[in-house]
N, C-alpha and C. Protein backbone atom coordinates (compact mmCIF):
# COMPACT_ATOMS: atom_id res chain seq x y z
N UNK A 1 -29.76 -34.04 -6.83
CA UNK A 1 -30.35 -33.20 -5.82
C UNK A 1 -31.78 -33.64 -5.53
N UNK A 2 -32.41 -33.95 -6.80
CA UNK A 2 -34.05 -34.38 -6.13
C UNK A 2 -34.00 -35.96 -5.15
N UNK A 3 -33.15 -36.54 -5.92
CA UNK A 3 -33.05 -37.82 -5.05
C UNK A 3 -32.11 -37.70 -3.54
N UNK A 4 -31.65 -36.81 -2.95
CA UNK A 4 -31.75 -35.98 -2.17
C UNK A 4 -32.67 -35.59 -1.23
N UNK A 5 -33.17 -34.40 -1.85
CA UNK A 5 -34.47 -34.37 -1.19
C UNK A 5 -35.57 -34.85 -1.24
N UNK A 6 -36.02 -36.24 -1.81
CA UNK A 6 -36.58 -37.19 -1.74
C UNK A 6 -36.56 -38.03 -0.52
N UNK A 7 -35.31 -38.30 -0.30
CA UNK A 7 -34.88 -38.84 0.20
C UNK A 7 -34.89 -38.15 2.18
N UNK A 8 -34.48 -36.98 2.33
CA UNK A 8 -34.75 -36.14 3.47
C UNK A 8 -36.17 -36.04 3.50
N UNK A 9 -36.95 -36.01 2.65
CA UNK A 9 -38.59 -35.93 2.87
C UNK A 9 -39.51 -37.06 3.59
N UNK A 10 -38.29 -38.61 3.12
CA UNK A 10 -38.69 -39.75 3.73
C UNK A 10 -38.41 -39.76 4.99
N UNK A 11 -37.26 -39.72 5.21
CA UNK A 11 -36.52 -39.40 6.70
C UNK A 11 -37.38 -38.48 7.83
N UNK A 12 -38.31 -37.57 7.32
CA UNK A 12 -38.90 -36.92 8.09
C UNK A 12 -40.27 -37.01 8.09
N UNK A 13 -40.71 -38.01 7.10
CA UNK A 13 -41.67 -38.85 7.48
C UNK A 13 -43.00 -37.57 6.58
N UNK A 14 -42.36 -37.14 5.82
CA UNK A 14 -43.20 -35.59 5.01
C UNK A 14 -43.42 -37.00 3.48
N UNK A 15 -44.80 -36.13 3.61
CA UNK A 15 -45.98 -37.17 2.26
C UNK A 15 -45.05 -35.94 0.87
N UNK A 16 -45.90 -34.76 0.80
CA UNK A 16 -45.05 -33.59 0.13
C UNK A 16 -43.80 -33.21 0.47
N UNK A 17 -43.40 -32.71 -0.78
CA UNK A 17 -41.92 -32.69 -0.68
C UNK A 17 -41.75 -30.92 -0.29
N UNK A 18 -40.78 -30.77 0.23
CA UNK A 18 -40.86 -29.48 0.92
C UNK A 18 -39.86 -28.75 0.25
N UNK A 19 -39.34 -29.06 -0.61
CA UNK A 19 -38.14 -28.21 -1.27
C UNK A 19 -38.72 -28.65 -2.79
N UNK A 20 -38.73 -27.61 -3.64
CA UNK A 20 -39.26 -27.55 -5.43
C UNK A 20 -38.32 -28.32 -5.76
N UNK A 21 -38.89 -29.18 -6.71
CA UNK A 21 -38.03 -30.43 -7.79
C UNK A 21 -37.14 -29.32 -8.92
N UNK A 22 -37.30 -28.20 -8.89
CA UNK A 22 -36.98 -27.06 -10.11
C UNK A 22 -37.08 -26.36 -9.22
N UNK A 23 -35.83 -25.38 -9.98
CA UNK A 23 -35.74 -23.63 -9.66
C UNK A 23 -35.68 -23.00 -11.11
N UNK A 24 -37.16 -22.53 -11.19
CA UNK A 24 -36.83 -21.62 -12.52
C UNK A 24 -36.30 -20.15 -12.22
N UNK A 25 -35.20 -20.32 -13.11
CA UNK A 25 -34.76 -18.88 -12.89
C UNK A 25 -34.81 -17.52 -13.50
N UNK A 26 -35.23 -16.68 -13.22
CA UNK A 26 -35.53 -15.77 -13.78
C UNK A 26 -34.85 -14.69 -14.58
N UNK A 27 -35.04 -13.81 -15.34
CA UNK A 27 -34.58 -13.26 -16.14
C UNK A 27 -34.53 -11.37 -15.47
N UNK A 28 -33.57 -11.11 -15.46
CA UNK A 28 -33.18 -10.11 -14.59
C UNK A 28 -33.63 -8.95 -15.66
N UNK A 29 -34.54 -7.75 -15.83
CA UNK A 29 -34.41 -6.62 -16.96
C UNK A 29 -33.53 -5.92 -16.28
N UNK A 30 -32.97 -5.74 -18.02
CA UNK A 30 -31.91 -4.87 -17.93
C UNK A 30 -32.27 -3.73 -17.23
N UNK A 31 -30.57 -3.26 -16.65
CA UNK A 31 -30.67 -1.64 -16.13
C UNK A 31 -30.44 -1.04 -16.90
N UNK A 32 -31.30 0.39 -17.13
CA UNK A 32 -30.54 1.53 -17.75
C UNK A 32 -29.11 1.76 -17.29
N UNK A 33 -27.76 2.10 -17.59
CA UNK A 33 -27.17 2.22 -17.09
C UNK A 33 -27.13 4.26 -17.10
N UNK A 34 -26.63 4.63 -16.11
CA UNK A 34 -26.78 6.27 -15.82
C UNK A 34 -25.58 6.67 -16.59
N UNK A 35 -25.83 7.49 -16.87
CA UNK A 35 -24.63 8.48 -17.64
C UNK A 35 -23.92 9.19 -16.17
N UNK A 36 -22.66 9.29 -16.04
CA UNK A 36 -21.92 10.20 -14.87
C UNK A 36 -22.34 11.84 -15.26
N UNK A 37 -22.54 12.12 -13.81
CA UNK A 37 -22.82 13.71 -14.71
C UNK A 37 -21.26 14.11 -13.83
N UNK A 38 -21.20 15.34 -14.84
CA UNK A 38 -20.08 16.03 -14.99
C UNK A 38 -19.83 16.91 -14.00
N UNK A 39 -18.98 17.10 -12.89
CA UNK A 39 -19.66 18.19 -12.44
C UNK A 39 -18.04 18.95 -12.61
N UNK A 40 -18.03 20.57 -12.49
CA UNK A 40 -17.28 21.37 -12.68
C UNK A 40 -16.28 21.38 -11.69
N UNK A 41 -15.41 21.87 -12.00
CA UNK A 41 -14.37 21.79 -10.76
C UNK A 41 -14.27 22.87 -10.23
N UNK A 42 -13.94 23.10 -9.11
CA UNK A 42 -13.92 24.07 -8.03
C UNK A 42 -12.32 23.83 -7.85
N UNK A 43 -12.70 25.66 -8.04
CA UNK A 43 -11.08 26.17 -7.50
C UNK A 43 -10.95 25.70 -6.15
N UNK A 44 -9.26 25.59 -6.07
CA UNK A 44 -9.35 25.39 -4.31
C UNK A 44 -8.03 26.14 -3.99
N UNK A 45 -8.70 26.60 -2.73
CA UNK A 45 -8.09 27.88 -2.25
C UNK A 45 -6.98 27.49 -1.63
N UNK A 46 -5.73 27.79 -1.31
CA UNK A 46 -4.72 27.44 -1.18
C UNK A 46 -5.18 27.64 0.61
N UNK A 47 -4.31 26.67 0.95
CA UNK A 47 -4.70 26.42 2.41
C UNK A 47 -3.56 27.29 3.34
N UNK A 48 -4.45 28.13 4.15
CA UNK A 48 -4.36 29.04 5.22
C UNK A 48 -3.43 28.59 6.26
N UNK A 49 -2.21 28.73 7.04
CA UNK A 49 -1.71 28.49 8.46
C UNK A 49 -2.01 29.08 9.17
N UNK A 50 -2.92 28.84 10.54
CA UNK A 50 -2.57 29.52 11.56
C UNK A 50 -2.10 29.38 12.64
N UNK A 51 -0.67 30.53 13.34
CA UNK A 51 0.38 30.16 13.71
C UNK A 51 -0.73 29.79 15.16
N UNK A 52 -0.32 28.53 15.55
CA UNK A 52 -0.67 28.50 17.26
C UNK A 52 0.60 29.20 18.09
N UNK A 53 0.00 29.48 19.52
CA UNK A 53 0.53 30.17 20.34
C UNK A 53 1.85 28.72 20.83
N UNK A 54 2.85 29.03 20.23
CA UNK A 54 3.83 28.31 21.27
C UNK A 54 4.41 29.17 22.36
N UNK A 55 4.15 27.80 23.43
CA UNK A 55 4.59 27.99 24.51
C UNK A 55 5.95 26.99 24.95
N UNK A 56 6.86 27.61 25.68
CA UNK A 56 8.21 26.65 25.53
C UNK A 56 7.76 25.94 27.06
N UNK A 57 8.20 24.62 26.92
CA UNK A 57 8.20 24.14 28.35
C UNK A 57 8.82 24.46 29.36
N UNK A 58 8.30 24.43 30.55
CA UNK A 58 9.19 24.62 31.25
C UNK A 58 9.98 23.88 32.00
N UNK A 59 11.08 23.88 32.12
CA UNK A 59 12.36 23.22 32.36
C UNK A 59 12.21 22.50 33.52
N UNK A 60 12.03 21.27 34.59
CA UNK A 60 11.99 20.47 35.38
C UNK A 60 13.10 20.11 35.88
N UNK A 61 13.54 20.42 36.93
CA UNK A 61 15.13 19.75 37.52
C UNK A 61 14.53 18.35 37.66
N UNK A 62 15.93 17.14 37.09
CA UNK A 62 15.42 15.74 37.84
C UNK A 62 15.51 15.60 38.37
N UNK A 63 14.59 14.68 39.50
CA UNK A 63 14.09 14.65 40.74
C UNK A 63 15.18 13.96 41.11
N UNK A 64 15.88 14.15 42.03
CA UNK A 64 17.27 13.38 43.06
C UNK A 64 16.47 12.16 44.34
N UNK A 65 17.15 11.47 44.46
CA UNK A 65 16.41 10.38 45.31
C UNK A 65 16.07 10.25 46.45
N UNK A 66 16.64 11.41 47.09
CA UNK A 66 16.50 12.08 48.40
C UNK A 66 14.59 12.35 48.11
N UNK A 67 14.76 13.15 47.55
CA UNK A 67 12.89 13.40 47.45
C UNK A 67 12.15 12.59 47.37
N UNK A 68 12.86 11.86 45.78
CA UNK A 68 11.73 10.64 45.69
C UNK A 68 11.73 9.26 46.98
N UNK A 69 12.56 9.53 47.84
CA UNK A 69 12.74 8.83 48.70
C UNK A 69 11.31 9.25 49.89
N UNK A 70 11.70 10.20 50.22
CA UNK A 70 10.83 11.00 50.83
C UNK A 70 9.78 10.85 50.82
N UNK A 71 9.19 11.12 49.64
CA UNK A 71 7.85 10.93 48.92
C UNK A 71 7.30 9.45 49.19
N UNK A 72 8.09 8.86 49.02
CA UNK A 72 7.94 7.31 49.24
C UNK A 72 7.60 6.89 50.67
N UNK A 73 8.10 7.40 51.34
CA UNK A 73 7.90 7.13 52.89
C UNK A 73 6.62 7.79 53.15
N UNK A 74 6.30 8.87 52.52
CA UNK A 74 5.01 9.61 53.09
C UNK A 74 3.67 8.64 52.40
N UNK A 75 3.96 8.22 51.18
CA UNK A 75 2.76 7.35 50.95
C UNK A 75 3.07 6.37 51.12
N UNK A 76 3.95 5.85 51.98
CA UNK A 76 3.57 4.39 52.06
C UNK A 76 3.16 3.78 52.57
N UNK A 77 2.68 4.38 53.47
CA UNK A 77 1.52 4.14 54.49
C UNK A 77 0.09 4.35 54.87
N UNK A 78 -0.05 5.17 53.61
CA UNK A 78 -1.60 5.41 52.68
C UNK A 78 -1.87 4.19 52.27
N UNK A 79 -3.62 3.82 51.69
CA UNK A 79 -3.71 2.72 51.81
C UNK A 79 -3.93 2.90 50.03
N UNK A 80 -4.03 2.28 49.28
CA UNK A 80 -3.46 2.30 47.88
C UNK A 80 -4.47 3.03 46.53
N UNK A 81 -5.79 3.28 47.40
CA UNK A 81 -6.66 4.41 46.47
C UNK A 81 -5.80 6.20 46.76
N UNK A 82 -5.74 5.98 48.42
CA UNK A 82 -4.85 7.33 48.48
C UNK A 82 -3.77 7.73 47.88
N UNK A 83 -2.92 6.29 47.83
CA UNK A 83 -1.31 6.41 46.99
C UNK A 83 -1.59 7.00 45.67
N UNK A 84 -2.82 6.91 44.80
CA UNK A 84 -3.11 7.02 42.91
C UNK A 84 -3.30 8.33 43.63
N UNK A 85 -3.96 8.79 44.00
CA UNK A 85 -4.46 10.00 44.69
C UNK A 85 -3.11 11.40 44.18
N UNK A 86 -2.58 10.81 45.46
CA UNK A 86 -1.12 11.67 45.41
C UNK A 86 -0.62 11.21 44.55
N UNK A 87 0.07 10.72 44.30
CA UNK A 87 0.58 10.31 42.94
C UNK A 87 0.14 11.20 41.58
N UNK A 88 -0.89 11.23 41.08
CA UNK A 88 -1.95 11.71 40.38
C UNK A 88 -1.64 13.53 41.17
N UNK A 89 -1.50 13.59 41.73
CA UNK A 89 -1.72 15.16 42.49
C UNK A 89 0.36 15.79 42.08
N UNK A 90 0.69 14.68 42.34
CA UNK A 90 2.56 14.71 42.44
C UNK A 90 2.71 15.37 40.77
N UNK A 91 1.85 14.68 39.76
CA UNK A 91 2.29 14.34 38.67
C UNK A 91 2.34 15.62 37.97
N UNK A 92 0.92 16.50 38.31
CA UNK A 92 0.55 17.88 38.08
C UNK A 92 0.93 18.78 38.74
N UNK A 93 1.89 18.80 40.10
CA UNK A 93 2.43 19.58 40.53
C UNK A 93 3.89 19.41 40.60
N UNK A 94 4.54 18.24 40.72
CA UNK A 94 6.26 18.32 40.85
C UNK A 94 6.84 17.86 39.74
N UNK A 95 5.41 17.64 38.47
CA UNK A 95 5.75 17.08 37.03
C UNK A 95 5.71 15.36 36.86
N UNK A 96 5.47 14.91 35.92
CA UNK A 96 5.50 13.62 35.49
C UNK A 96 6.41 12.72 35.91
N UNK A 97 7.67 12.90 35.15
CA UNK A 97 8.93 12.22 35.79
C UNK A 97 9.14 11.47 37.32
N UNK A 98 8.96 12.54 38.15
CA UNK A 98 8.91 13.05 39.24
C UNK A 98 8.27 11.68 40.14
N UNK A 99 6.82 11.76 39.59
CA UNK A 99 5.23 10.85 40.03
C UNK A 99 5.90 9.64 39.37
N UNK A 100 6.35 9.39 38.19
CA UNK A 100 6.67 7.95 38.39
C UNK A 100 7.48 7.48 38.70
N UNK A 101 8.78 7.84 39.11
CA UNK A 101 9.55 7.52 40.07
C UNK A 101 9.54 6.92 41.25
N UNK A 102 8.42 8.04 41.72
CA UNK A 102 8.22 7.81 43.19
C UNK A 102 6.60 6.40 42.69
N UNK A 103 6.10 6.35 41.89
CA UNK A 103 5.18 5.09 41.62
C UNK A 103 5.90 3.57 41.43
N UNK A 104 6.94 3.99 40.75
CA UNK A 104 8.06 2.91 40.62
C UNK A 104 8.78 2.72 41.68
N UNK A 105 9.11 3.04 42.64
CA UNK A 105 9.43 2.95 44.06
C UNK A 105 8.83 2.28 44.94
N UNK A 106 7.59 2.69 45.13
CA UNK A 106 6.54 2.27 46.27
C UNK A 106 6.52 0.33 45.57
N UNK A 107 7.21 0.24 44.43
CA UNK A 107 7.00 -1.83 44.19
C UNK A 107 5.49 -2.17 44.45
N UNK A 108 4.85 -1.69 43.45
CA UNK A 108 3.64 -1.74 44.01
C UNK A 108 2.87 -1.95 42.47
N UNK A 109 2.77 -3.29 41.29
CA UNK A 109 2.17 -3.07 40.40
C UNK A 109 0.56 -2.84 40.47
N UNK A 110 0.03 -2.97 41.17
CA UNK A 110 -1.43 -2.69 41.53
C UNK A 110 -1.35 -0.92 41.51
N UNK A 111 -0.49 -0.20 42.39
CA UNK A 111 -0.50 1.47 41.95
C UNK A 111 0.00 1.94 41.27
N UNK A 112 0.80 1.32 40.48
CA UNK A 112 1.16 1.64 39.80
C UNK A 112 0.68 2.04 37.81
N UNK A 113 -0.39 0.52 38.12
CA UNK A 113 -1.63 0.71 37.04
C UNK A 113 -2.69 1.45 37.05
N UNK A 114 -2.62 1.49 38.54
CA UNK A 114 -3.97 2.41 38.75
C UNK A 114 -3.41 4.06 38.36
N UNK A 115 -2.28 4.18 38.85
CA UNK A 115 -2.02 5.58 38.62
C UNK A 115 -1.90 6.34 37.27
N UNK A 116 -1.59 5.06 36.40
CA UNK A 116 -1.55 5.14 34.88
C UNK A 116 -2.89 5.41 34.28
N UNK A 117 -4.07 4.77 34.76
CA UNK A 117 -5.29 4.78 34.05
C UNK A 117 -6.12 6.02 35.27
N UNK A 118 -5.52 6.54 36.26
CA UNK A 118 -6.17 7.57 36.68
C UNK A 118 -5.84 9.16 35.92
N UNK A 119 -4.23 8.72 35.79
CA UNK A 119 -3.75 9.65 35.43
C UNK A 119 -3.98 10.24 33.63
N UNK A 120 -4.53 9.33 33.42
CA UNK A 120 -4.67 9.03 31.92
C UNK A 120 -5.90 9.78 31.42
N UNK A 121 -7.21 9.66 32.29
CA UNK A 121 -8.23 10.05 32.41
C UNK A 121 -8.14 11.62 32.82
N UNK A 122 -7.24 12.13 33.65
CA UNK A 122 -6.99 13.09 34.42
C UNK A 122 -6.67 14.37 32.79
N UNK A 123 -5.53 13.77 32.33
CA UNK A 123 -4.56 14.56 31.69
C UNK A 123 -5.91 14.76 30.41
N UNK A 124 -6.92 13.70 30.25
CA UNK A 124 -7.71 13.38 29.04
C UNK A 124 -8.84 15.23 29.72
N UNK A 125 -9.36 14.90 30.39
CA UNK A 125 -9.94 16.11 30.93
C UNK A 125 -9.61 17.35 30.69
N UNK A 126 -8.41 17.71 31.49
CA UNK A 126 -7.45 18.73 31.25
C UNK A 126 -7.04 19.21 29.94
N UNK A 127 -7.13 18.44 29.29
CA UNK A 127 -7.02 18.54 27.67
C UNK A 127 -8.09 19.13 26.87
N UNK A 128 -8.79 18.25 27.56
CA UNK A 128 -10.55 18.76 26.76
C UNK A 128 -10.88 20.19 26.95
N UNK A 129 -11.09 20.51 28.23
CA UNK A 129 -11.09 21.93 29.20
C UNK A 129 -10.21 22.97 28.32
N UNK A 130 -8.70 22.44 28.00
CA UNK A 130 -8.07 23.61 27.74
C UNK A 130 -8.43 23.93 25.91
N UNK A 131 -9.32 23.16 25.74
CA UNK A 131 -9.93 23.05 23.93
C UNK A 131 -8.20 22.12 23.24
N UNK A 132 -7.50 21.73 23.62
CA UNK A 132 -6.96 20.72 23.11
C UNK A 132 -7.22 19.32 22.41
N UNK A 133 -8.11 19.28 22.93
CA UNK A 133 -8.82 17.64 22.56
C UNK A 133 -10.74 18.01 22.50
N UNK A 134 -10.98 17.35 21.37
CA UNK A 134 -12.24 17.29 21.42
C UNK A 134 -12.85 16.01 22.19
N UNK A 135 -14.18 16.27 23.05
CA UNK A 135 -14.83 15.42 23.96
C UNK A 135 -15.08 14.24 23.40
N UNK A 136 -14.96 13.67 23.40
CA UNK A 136 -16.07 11.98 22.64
C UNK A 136 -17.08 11.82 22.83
């Protein structure tokens, strides 16, 4: 190693050598080591249920293709921020199913992503609001 950096000291044209010929190493004092303290145990209280309010869903006829047909013709001539729009509006009023159907219809992967990450954000809200989800 010194002939080494002897050697890099020449190379850089250095009179003194810039790295110690020795590393003395030192002697670490001991640690006390700590004693664990003890601590007592605590009863624990047997854990509480509380019943949440169920609510049963409510039942959705599937959408027949006549509608989602329908639906399809009315946005398809919106220009494709309006399509997430309705879509997004379809989803919360004629149900989920329903909205992507008619998103999967319109052949449209551009609204079809968008409606996913609008709708995503949408339902994230709605959630928060109803104390379902805590905010971030």
């Amino acid at each position: 190693m010194i002939k080494d950096t002897e050697k890099i000291n020449k190379e850089l044209g250095q009179e003194k050598e810039i790295l110690p010929e020795k590393v003395v190493e030192r002697e670490m004092p001991e640690v006390e080591r700590k004693k664990e303290i003890e601590m007592p145990e605590v009863e624990k209280k047997p854990e509480v249920e509380i019943p949440e309010e169920k609510v049963a869903p409510t039942p959705v006829a599937p959408p027949t293709d006549e509608e989602v047909k329908e639906q399809v013709g009315k946005i398809k001539t919106l220009d494709k921020e309006h399509q997430v729009k309705v879509l997004t509006d379809l989803a919360f009023q004629k149900g989920l199913s329903f909205a992507i159907k008619v998103a999967r219809s319109l052949d449209n992967d551009y609204v079809l992503d968008e409606f996913h990450s609008t709708l995503v954000d949408e339902l994230y809200k709605a959630l928060v609001e109803k104390g379902k989800l805590k905010k971030l």
